[in-house]
PDB file of N, CA and C in Angstrom:
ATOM      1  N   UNK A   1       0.819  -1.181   0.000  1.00  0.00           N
ATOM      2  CA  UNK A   1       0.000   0.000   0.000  1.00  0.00           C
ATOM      3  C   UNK A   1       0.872   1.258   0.000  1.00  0.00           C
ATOM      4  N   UNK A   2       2.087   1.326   0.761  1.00  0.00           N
ATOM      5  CA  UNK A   2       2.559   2.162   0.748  1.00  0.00           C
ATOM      6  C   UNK A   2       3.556   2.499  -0.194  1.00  0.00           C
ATOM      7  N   UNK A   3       3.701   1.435  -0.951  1.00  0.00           N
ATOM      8  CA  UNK A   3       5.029   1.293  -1.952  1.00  0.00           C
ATOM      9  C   UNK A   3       3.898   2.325  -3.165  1.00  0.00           C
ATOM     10  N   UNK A   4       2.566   1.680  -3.470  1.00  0.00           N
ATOM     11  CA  UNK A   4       1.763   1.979  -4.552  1.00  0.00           C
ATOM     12  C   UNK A   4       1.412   3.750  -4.214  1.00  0.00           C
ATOM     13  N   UNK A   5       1.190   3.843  -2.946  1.00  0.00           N
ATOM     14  CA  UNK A   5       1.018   5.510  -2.637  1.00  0.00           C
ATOM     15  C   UNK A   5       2.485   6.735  -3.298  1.00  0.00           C
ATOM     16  N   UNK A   6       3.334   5.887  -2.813  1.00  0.00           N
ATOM     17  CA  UNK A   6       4.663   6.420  -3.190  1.00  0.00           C
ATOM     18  C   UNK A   6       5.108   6.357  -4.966  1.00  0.00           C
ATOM     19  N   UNK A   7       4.710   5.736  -5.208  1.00  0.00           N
ATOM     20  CA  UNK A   7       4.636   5.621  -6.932  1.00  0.00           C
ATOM     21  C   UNK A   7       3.379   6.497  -7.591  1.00  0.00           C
ATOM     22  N   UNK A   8       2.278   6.339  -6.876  1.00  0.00           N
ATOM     23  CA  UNK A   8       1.457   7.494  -7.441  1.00  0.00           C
ATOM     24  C   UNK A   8       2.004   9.022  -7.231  1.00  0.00           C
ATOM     25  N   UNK A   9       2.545   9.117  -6.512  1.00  0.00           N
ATOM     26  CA  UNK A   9       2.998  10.429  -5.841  1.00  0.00           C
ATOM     27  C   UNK A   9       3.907  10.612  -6.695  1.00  0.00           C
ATOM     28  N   UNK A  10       5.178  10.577  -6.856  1.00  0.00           N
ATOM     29  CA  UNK A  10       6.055  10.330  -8.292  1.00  0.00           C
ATOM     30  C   UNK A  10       5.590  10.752  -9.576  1.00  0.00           C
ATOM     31  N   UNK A  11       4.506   9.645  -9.650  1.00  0.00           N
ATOM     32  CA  UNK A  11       3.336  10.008 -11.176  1.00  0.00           C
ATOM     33  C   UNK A  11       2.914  11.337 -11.336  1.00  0.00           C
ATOM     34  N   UNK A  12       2.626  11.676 -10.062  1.00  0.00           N
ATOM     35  CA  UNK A  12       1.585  12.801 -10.449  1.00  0.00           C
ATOM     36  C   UNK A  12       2.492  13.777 -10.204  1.00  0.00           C
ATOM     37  N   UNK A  13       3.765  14.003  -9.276  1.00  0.00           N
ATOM     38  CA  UNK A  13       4.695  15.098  -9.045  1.00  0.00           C
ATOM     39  C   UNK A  13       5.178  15.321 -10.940  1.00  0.00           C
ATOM     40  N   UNK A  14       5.705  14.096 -11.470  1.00  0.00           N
ATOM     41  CA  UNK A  14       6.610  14.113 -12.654  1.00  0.00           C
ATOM     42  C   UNK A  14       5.095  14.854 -13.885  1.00  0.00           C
ATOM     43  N   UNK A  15       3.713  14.674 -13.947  1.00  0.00           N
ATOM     44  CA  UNK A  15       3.157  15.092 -15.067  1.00  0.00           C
ATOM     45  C   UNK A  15       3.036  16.297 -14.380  1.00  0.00           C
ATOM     46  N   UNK A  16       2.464  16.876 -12.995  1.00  0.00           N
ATOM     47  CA  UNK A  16       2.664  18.573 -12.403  1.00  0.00           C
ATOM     48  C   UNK A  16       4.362  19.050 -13.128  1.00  0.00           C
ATOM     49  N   UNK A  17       5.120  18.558 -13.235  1.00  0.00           N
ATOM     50  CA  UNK A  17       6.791  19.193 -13.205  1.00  0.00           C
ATOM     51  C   UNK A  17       6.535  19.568 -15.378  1.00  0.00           C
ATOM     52  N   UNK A  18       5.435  18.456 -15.830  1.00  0.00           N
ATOM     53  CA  UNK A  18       5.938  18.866 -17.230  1.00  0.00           C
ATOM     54  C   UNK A  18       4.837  19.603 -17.733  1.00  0.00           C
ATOM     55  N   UNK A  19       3.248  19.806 -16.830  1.00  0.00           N
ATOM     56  CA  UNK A  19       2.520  20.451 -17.156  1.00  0.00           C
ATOM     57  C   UNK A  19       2.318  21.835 -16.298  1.00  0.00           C
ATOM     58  N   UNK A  20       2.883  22.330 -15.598  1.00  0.00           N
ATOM     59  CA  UNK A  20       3.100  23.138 -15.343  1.00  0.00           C
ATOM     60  C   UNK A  20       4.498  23.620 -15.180  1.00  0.00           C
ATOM     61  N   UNK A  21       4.705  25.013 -14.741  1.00  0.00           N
ATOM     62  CA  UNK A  21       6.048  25.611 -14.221  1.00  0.00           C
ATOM     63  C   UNK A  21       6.817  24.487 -13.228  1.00  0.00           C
ATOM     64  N   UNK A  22       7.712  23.970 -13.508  1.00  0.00           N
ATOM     65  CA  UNK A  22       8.392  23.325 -11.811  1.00  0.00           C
ATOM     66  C   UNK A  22       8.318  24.317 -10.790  1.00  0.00           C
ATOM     67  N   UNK A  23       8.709  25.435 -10.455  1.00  0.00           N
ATOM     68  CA  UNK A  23       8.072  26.170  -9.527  1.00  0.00           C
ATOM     69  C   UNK A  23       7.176  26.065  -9.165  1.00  0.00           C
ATOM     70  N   UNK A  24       6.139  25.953  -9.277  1.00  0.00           N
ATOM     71  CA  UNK A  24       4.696  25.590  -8.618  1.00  0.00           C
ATOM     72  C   UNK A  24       4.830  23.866  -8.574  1.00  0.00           C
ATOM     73  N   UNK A  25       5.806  23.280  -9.470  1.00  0.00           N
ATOM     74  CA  UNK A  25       5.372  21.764  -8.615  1.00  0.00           C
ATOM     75  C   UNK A  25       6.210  21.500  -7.739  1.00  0.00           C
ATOM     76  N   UNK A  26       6.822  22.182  -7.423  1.00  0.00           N
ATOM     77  CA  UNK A  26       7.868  22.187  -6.297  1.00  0.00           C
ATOM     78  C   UNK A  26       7.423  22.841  -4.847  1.00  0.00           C
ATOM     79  N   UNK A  27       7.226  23.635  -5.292  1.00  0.00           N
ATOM     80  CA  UNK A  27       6.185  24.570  -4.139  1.00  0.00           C
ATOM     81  C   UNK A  27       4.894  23.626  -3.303  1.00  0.00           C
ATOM     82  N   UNK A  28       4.680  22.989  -4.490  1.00  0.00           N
ATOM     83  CA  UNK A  28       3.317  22.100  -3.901  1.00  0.00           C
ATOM     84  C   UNK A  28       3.784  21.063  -3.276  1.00  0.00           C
ATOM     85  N   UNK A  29       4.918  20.573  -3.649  1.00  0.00           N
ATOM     86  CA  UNK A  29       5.360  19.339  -3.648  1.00  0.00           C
ATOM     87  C   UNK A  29       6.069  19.092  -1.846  1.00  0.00           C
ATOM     88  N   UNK A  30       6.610  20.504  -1.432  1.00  0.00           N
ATOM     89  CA  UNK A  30       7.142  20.558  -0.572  1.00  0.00           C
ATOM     90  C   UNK A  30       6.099  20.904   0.870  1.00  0.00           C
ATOM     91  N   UNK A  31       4.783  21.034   0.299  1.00  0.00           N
ATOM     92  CA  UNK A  31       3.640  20.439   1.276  1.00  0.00           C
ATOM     93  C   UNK A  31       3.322  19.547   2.047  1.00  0.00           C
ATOM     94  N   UNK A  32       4.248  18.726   1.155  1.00  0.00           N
ATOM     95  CA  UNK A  32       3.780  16.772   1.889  1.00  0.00           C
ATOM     96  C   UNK A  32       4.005  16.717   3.470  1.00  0.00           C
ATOM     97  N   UNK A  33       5.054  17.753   3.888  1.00  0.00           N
ATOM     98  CA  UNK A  33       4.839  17.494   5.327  1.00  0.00           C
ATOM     99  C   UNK A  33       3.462  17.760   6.338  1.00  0.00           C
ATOM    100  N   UNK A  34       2.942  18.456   5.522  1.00  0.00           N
ATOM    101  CA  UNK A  34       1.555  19.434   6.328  1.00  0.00           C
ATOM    102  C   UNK A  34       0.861  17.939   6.199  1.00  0.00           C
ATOM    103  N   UNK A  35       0.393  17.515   5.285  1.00  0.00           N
ATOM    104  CA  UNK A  35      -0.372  16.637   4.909  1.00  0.00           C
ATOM    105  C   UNK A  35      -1.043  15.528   6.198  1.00  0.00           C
ATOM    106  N   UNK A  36       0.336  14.995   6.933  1.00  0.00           N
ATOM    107  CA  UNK A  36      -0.064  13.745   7.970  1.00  0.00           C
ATOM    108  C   UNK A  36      -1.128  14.689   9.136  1.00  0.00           C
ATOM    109  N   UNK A  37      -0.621  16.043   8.982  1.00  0.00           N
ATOM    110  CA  UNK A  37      -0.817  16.921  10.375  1.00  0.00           C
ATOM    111  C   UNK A  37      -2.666  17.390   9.563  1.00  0.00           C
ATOM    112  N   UNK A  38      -3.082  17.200   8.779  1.00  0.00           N
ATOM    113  CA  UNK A  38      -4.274  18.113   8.089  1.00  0.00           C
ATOM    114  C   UNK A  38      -4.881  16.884   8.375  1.00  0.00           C
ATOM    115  N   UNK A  39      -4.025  15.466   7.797  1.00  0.00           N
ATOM    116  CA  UNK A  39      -4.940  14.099   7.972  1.00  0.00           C
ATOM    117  C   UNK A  39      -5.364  13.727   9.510  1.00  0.00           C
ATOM    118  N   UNK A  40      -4.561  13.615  10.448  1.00  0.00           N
ATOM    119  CA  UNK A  40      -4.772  13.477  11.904  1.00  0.00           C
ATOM    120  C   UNK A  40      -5.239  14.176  12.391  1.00  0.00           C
ATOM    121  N   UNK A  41      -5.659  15.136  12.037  1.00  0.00           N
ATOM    122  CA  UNK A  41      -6.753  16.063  12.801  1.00  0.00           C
ATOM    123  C   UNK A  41      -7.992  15.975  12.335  1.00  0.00           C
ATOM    124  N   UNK A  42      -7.813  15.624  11.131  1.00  0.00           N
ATOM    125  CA  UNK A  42      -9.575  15.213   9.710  1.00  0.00           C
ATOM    126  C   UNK A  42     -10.273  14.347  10.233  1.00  0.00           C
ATOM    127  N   UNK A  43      -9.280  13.446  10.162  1.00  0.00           N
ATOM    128  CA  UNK A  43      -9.730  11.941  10.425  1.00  0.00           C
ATOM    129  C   UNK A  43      -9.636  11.502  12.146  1.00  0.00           C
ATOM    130  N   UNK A  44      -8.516  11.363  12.569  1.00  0.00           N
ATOM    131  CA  UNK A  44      -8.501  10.883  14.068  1.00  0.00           C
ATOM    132  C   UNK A  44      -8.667  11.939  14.974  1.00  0.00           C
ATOM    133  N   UNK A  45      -9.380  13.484  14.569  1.00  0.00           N
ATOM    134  CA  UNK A  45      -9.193  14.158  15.898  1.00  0.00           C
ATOM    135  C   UNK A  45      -8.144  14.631  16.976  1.00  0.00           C
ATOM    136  N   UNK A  46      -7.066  13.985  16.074  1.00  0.00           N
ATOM    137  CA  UNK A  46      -5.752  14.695  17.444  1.00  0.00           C
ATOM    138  C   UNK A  46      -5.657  16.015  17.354  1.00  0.00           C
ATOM    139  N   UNK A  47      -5.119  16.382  18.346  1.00  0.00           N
ATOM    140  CA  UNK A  47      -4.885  17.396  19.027  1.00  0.00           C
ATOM    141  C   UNK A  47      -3.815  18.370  18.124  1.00  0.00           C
ATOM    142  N   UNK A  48      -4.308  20.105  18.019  1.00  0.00           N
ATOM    143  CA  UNK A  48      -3.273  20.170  17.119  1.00  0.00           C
ATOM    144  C   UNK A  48      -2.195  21.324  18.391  1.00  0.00           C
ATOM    145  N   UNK A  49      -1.277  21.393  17.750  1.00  0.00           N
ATOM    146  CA  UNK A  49      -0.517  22.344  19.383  1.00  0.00           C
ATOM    147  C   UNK A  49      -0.093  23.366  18.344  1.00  0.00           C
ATOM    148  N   UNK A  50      -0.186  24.836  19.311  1.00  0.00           N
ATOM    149  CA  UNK A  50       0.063  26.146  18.268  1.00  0.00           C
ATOM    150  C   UNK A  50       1.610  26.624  17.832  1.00  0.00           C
ATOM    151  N   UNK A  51       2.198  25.275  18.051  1.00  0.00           N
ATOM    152  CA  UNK A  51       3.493  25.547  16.817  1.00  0.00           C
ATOM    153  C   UNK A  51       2.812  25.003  16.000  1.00  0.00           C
ATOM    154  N   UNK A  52       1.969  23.954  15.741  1.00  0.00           N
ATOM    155  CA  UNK A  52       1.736  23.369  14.684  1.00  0.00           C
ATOM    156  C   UNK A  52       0.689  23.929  13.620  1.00  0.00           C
ATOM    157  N   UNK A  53       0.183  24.711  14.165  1.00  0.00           N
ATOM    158  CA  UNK A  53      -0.874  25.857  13.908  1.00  0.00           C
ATOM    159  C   UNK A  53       0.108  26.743  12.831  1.00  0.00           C
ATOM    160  N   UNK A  54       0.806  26.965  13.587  1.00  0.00           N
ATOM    161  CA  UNK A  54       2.014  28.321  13.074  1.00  0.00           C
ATOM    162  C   UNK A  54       2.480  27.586  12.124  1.00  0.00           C
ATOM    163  N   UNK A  55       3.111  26.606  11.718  1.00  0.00           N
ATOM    164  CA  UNK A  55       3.760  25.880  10.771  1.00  0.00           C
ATOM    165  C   UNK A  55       3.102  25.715   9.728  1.00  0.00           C
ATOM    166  N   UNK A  56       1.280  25.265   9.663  1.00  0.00           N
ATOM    167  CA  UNK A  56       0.753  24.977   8.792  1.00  0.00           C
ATOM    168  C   UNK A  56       0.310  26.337   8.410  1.00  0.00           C
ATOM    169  N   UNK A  57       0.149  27.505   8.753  1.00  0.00           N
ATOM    170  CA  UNK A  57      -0.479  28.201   8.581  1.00  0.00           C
ATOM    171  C   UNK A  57       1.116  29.379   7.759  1.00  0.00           C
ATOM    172  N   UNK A  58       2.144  29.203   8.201  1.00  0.00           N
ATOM    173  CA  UNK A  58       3.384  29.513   7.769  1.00  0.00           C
ATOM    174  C   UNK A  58       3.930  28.981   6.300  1.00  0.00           C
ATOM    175  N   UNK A  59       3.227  27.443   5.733  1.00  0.00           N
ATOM    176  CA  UNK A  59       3.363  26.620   4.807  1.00  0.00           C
ATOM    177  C   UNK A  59       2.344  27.070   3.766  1.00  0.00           C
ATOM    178  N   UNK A  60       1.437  27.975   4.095  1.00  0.00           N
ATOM    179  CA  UNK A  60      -0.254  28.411   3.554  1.00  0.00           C
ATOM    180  C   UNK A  60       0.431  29.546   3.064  1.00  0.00           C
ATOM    181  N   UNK A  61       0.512  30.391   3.660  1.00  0.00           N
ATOM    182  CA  UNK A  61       1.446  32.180   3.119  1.00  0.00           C
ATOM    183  C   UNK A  61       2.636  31.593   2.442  1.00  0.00           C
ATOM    184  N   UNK A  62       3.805  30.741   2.505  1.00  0.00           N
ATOM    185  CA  UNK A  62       4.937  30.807   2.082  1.00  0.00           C
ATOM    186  C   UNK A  62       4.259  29.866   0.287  1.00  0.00           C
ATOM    187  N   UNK A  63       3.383  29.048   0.449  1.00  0.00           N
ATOM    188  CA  UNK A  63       2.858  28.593  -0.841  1.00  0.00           C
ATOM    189  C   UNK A  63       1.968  29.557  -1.885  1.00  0.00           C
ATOM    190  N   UNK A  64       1.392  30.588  -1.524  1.00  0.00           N
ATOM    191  CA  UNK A  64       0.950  31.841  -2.134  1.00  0.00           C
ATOM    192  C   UNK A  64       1.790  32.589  -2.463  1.00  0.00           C
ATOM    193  N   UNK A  65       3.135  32.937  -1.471  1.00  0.00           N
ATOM    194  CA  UNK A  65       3.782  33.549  -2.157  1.00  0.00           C
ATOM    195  C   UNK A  65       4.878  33.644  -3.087  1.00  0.00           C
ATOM    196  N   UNK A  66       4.709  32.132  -2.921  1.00  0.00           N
ATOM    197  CA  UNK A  66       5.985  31.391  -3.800  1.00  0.00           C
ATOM    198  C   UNK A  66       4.870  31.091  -5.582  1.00  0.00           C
ATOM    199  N   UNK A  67       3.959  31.018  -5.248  1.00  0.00           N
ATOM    200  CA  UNK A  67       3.391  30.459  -7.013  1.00  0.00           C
ATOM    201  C   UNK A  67       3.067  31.828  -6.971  1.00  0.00           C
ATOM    202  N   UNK A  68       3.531  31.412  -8.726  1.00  0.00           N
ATOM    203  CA  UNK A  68       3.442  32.979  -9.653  1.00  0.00           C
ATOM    204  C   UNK A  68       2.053  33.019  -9.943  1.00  0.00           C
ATOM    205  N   UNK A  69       2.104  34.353 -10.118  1.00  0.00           N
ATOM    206  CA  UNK A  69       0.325  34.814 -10.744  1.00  0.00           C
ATOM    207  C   UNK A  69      -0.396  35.185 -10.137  1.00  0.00           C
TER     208      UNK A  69
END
């Protein structure tokens, strides 16, 4: 499961890198950390603590201001 998640991810990073700017798939790409922290709070309800607040919300402004347009 996790091998097949990691190969889709690949897939879809490599057609974002040739259909758009790499800048923006890079930008997006470097999201993946937010991701577990957006999922565990969606889904299981954990607890979020206000560095983590600050981080995701730091990852939100620094991704707006990094894609062009």
């Amino acid at each position: 499961m996790i091998g097949a998640g990691a190969a889709l991810g690949l897939i879809l990073y490599l057609l974002a890198a040739q259909r758009q700017l790499p800048a923006v798939a890079v930008v997006l790409a470097s999201l993946c950390p937010a991701l577990p922290v957006v999922l565990g709070v969606a889904l299981l309800r954990e607890p979020v603590t206000r560095r983590q607040v600050a981080g995701l919300l730091g990852a939100g402004a620094a991704t707006v201001l990094l894609t062009p347009g």
